[in-house]
Protein backbone atom coordinates (compact mmCIF):
# COMPACT_ATOMS: atom_id res chain seq x y z
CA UNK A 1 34.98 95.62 72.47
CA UNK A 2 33.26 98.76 73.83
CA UNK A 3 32.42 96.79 77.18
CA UNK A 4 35.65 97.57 79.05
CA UNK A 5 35.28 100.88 78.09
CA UNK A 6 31.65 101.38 79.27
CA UNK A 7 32.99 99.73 82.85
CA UNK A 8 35.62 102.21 82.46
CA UNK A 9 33.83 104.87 82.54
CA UNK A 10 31.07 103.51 84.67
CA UNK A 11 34.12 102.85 87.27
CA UNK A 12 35.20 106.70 86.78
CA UNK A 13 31.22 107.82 87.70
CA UNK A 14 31.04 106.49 90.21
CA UNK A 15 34.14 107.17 91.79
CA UNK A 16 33.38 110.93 91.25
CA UNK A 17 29.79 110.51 92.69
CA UNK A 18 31.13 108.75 95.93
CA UNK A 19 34.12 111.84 96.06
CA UNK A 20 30.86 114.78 95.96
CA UNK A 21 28.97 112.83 98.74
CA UNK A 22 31.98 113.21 100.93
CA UNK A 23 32.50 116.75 102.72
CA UNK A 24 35.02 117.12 105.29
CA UNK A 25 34.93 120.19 107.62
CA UNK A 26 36.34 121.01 110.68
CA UNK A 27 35.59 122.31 114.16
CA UNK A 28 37.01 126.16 114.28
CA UNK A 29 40.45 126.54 115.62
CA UNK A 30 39.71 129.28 117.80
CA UNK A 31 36.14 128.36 119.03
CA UNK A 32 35.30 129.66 122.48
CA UNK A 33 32.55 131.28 124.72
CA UNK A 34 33.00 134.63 125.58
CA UNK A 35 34.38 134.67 128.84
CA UNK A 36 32.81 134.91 132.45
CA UNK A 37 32.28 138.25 134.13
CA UNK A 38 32.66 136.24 137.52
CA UNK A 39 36.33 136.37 139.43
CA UNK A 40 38.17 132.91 138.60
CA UNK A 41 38.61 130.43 141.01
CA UNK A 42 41.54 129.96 143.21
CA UNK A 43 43.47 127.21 141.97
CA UNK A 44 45.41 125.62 139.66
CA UNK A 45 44.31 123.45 136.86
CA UNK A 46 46.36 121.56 134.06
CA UNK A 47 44.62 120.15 131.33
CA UNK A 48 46.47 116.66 130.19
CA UNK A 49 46.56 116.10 126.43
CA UNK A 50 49.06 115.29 123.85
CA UNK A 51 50.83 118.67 122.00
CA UNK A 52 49.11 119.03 119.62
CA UNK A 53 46.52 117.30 120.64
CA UNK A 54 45.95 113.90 118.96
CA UNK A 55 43.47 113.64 115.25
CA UNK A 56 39.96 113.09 116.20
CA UNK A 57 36.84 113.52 114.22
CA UNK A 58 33.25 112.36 113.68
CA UNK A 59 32.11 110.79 110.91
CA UNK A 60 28.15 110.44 109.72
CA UNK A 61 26.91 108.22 106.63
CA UNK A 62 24.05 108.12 104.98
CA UNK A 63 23.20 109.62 101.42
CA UNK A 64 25.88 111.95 101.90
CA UNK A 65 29.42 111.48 104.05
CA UNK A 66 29.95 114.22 106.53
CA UNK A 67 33.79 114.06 108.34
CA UNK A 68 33.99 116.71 111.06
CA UNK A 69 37.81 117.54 112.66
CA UNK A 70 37.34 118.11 115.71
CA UNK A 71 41.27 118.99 116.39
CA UNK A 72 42.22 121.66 117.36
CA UNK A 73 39.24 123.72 117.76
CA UNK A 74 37.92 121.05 120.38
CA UNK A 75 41.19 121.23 122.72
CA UNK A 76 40.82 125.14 122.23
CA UNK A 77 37.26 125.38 123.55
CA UNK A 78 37.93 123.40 126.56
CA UNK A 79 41.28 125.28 127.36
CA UNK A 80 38.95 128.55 127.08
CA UNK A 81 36.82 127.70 129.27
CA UNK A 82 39.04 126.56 132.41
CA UNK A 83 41.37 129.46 131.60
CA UNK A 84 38.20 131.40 132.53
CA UNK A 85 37.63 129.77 135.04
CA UNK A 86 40.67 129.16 136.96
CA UNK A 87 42.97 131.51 138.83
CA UNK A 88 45.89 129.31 136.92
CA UNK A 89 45.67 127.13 134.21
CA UNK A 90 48.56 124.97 131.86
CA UNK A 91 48.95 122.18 129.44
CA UNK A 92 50.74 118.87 130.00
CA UNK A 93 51.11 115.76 128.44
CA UNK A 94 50.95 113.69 131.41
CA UNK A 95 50.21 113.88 134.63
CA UNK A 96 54.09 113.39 135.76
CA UNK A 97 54.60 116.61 134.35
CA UNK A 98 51.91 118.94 136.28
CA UNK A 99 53.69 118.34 140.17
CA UNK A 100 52.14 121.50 141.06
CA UNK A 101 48.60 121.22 139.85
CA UNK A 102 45.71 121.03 142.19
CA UNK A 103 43.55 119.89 139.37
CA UNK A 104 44.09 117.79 136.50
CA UNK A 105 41.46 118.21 133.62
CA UNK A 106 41.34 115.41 130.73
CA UNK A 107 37.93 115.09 128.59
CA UNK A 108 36.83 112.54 125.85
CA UNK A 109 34.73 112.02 123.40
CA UNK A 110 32.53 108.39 123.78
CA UNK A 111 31.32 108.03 120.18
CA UNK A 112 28.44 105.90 119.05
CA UNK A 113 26.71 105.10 115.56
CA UNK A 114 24.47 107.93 115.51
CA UNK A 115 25.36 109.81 119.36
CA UNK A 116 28.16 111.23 120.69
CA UNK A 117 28.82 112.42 124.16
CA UNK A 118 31.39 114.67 125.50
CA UNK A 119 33.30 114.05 128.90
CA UNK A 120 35.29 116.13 131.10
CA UNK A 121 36.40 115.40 134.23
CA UNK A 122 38.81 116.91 136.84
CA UNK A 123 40.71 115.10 139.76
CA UNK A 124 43.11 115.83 142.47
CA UNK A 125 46.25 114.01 141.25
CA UNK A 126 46.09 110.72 142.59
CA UNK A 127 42.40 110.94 143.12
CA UNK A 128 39.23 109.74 141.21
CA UNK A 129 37.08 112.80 139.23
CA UNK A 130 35.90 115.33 141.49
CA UNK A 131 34.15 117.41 139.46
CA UNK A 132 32.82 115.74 136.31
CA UNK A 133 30.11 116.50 133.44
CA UNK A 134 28.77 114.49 130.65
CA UNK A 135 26.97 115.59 127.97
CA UNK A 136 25.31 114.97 124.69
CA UNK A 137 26.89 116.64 121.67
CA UNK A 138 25.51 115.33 118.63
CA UNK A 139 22.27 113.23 118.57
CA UNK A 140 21.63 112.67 114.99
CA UNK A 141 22.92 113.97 111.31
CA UNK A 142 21.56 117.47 110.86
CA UNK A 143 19.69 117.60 107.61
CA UNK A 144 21.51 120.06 105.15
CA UNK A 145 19.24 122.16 102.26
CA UNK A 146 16.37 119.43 101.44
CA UNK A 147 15.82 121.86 98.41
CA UNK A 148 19.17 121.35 97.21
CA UNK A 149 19.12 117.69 98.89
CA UNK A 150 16.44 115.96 96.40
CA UNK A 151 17.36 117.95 93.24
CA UNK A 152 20.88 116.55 93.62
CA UNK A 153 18.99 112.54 93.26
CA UNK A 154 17.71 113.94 89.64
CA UNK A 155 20.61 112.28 87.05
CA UNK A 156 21.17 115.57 85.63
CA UNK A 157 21.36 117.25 88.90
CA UNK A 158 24.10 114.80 90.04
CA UNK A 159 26.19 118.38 90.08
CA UNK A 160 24.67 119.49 93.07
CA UNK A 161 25.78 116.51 95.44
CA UNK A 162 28.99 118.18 96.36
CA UNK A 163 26.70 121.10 97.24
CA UNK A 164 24.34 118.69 99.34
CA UNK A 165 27.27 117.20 101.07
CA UNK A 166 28.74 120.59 101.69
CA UNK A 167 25.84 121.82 103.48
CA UNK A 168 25.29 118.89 105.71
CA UNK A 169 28.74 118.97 107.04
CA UNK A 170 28.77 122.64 107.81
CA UNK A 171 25.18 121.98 109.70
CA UNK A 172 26.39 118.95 111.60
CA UNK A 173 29.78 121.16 112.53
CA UNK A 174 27.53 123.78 113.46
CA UNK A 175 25.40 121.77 115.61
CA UNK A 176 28.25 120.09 117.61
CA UNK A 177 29.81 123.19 118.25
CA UNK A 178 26.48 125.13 119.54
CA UNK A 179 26.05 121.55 121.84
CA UNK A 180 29.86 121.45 122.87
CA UNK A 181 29.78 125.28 124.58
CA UNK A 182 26.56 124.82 125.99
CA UNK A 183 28.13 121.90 127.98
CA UNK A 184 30.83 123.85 128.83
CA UNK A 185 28.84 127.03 129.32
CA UNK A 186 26.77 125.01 131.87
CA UNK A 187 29.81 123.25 133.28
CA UNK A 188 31.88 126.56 134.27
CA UNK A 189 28.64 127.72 136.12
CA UNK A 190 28.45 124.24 138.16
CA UNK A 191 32.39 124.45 139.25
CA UNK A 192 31.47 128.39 140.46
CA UNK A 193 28.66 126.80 142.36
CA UNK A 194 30.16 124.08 144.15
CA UNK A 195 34.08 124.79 144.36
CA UNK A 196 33.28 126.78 147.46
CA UNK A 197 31.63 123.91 149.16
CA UNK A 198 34.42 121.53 147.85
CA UNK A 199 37.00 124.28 149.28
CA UNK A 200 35.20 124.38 152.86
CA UNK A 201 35.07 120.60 153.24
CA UNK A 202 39.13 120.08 152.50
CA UNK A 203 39.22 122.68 154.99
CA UNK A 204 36.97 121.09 157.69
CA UNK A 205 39.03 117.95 157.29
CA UNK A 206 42.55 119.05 157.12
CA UNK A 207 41.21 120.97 160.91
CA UNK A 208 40.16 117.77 162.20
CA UNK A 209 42.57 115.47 161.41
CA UNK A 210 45.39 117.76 162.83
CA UNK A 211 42.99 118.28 166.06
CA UNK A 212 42.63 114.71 166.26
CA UNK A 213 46.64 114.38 166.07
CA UNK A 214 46.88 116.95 168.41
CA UNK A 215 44.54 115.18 170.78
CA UNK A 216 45.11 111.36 170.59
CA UNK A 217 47.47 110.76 173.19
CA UNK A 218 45.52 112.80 175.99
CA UNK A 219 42.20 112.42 174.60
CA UNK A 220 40.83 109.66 172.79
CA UNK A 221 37.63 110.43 173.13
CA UNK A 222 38.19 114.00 171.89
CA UNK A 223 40.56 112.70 169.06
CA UNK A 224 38.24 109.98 167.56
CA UNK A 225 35.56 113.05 167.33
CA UNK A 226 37.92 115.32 165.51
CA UNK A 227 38.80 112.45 163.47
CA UNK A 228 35.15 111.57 162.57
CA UNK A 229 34.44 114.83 161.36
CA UNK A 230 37.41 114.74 159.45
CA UNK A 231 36.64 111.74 157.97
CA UNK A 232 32.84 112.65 157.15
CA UNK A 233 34.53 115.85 155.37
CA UNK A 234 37.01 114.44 153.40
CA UNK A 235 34.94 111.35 152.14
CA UNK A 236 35.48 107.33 152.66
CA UNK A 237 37.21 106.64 148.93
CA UNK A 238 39.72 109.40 149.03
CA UNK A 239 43.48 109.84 150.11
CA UNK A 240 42.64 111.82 152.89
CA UNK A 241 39.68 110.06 154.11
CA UNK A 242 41.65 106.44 153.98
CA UNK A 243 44.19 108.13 155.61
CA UNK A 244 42.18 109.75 158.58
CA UNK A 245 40.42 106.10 158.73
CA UNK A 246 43.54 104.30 159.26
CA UNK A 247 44.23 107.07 162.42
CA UNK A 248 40.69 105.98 163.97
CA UNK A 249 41.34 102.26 163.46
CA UNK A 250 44.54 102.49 165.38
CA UNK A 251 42.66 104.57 168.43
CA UNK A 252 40.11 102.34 168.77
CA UNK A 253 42.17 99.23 168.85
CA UNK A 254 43.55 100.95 171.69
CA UNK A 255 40.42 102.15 173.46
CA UNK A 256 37.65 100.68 171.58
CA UNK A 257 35.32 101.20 169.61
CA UNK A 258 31.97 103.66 170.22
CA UNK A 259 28.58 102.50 169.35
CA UNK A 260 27.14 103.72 166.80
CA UNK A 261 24.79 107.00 166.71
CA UNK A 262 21.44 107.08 165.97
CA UNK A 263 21.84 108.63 162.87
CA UNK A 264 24.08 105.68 161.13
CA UNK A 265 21.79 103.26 162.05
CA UNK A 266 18.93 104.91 160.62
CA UNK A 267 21.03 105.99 157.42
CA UNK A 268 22.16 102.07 157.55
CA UNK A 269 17.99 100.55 157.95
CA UNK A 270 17.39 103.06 155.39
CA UNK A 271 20.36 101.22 152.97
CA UNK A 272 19.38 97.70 153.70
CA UNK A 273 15.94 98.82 152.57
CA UNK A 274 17.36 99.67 149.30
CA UNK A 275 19.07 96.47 148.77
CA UNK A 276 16.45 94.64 149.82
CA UNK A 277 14.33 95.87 146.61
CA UNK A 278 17.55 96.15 144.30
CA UNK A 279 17.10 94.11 140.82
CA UNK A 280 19.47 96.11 139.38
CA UNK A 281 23.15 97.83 139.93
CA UNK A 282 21.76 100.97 139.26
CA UNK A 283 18.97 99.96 142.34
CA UNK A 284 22.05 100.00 144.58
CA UNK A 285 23.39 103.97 144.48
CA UNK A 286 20.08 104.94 146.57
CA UNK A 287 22.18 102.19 148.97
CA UNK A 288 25.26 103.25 148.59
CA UNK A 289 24.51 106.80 149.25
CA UNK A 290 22.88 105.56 152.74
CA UNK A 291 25.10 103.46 153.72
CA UNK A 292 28.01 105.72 152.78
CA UNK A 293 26.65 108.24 155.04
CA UNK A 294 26.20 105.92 157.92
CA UNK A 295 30.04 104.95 158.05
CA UNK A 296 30.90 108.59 157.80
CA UNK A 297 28.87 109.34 160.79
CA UNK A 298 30.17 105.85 162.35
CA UNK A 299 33.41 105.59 160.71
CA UNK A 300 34.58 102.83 163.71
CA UNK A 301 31.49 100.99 162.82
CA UNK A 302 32.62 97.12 161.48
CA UNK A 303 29.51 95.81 160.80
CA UNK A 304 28.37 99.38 158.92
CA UNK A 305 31.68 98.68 156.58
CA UNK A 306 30.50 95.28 156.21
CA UNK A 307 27.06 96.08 154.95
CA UNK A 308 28.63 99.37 153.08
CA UNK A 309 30.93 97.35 150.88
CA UNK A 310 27.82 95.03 150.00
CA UNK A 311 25.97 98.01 148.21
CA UNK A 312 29.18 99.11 146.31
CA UNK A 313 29.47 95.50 145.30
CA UNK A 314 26.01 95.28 144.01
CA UNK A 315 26.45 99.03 142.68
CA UNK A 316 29.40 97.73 140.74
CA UNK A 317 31.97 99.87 142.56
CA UNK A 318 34.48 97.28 142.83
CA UNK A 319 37.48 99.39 144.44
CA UNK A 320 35.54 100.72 146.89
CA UNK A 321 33.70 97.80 148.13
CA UNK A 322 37.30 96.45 148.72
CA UNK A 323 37.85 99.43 150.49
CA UNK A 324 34.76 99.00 152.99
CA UNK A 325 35.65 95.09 153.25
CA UNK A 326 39.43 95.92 154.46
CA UNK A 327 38.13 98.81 157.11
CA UNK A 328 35.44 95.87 158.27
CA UNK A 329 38.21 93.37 158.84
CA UNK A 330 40.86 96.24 160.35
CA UNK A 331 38.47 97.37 162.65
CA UNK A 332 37.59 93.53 163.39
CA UNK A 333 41.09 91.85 163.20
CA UNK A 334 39.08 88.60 164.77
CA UNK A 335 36.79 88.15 162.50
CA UNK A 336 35.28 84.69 162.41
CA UNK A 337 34.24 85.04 158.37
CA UNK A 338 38.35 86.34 157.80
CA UNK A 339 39.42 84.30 154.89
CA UNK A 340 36.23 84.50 153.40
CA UNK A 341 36.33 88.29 153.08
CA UNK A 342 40.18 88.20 152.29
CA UNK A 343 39.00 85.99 149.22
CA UNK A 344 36.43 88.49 148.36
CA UNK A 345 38.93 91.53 148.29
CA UNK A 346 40.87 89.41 145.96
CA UNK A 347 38.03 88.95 143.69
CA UNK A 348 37.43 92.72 144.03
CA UNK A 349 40.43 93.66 142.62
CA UNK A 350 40.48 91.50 139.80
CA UNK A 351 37.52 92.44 138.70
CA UNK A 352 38.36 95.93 138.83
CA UNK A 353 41.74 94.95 136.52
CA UNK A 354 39.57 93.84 134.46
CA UNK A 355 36.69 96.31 133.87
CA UNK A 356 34.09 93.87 134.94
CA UNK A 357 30.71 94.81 134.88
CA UNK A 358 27.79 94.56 137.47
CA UNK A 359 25.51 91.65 136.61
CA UNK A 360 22.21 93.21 135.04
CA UNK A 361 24.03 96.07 132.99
């Protein structure tokens, strides 16, 4: 009759054993780099999250449980660092409620069994990431005091587990943190470095596509220049470089369409070279980056769209290869192979709806 009683108390062991190899910490509330010497930026950023930001944590097994928070300390550390970056900066839980924002700023953590890798990006509203970094956080469980660690395996050490467990935890908070402001140590530099050029370029094409406005009635010839280096400025997948491509397509259905420069067709040889030796999607961004350069030199160039939207396809780039394939068949209205590419915009775009990926990834 002792039996259920031995279980009992077996039961009871074990559930304390499990409880000491569990530790739960938490990132700190107010963690933060010390901030920048360097004047902020001139802008305005919003950083989109739930108030308070929604639970998160990471969680490592093993011989001892380690549960890190990372709420609220992570959503602190990131605010910190665009607040010293940024001439303004806000919170918003959406996107409809920053009208006013010339950034939006949203970041993610991608875990994985024994990696984890932070993500922040920030976008124009409306636009895909301009500025984005990725980085590794957490790699693999930081060992906590081995001492302590193999004297708590000795059955009348079993005391010392919650002692194991608690060191573990603290190192694996310790080491995410470290990891998590290097990123964004690293990332605040990057934005310093290359906001200027992003500033210069929305410049450059805001200038051309009013001179090209100003221009296209008297001046084709003079507005389809503007209008190129508008377009080259502002970039083929964005609002303003669609927009500045649907202002070209409309001149040169009226006075037609230039042949293309010696510099897109090189840019364009060099592209088909590329795909020519692709056996992978990730073989296709050498392509895309060619090929992407060759329309913005030759915006008015069908064929160059035609051959462009083939490397974003390979590349996986679904929404822009649509993009490419509906500039080919604007700028080439008659286009014997019409309902063939019509079909393959369709396909496009349900593939993008549904996350598709590239064959060979």
């Amino acid at each position: 009759m002792s039996y259920p009683k031995s279980s009992a108390c077996v039961l009871v062991l074990v559930a304390l054993v499990t409880s000491a190899c569990t530790t739960r910490v938490a990132v700190r509330k107010n963690l933060a780099s010390p901030p920048a010497a360097a004047a902020k930026l001139p802008a305005r950023v919003v950083l989109v999250e739930a108030a308070p930001p929604a639970p998160s944590e990471i969680k490592r097994g093993g011989d001892h449980t380690s549960i890190v928070a990372l709420q609220p300390g992570l959503s602190h550390a990131v605010g910190a660092m665009l607040e010293g970056a940024f001439g303004e900066f806000s919170r918003a839980p959406g996107a409809e409620a920053a009208p006013a924002a010339d950034f939006l700023a949203e970041y993610r953590i991608i875990n994985a069994a024994y990696q984890e890798q932070f993500v922040l990006e920030l976008r124009e509203p409306g636009e895909t990431p301009r500025f984005r970094k990725a980085w590794q956080v957490l790699d693999k469980t930081p060992a906590g005091n081995k001492f302590i660690g193999m004297l708590s395996y000795i059955p009348p050490m079993y005391f010392l587990m919650p002692l194991s467990s608690a060191s573990k935890a603290m190192r694996t908070r310790d080491e995410l943190e470290k990891q998590l402001l290097k990123g964004l140590e690293e990332f605040s530099a990057e934005l310093r470095r290359d906001f200027p050029a992003f500033r210069k370029d929305k410049a450059l094409a805001e200038a051309g596509e009013a001179k090209g406005d100003s221009l296209a009635a008297a001046d084709p010839g003079g507005a389809l220049s503007a209008y190129q280096g508008a377009y080259a400025a502002a970039g083929p997948h964005r609002s303003g470089g669609r927009r500045v491509l649907a202002k070209i397509v409309a001149l040169v259905s009226r006075s037609g369409a230039p042949t293309a420069d010696e510099t897109a067709k090189e840019a364009m040889a060099r592209g088909k070279a590329f795909i020519a030796r692709a056996a992978s999607p990730a073989d296709f961004r050498p392509a895309v980056e060619a090929m992407d350069g060759a329309v913005m030199a030759a915006p008015a160039w069908a064929a160059g769209h035609f051959n462009t939207a083939l490397a974003h396809e390979g590349a996986g780039d679904w929404p822009a290869a649509g993009e490419h394939f509906e500039a080919y068949l604007a700028l080439k209205p008659a286009a014997a192979d019409r309902d063939e590419v019509l079909k393959k915009i369709a396909e496009l775009k349900v593939r993008g709806e549904l996350g598709d990926k590239p064959m060979g990834r």
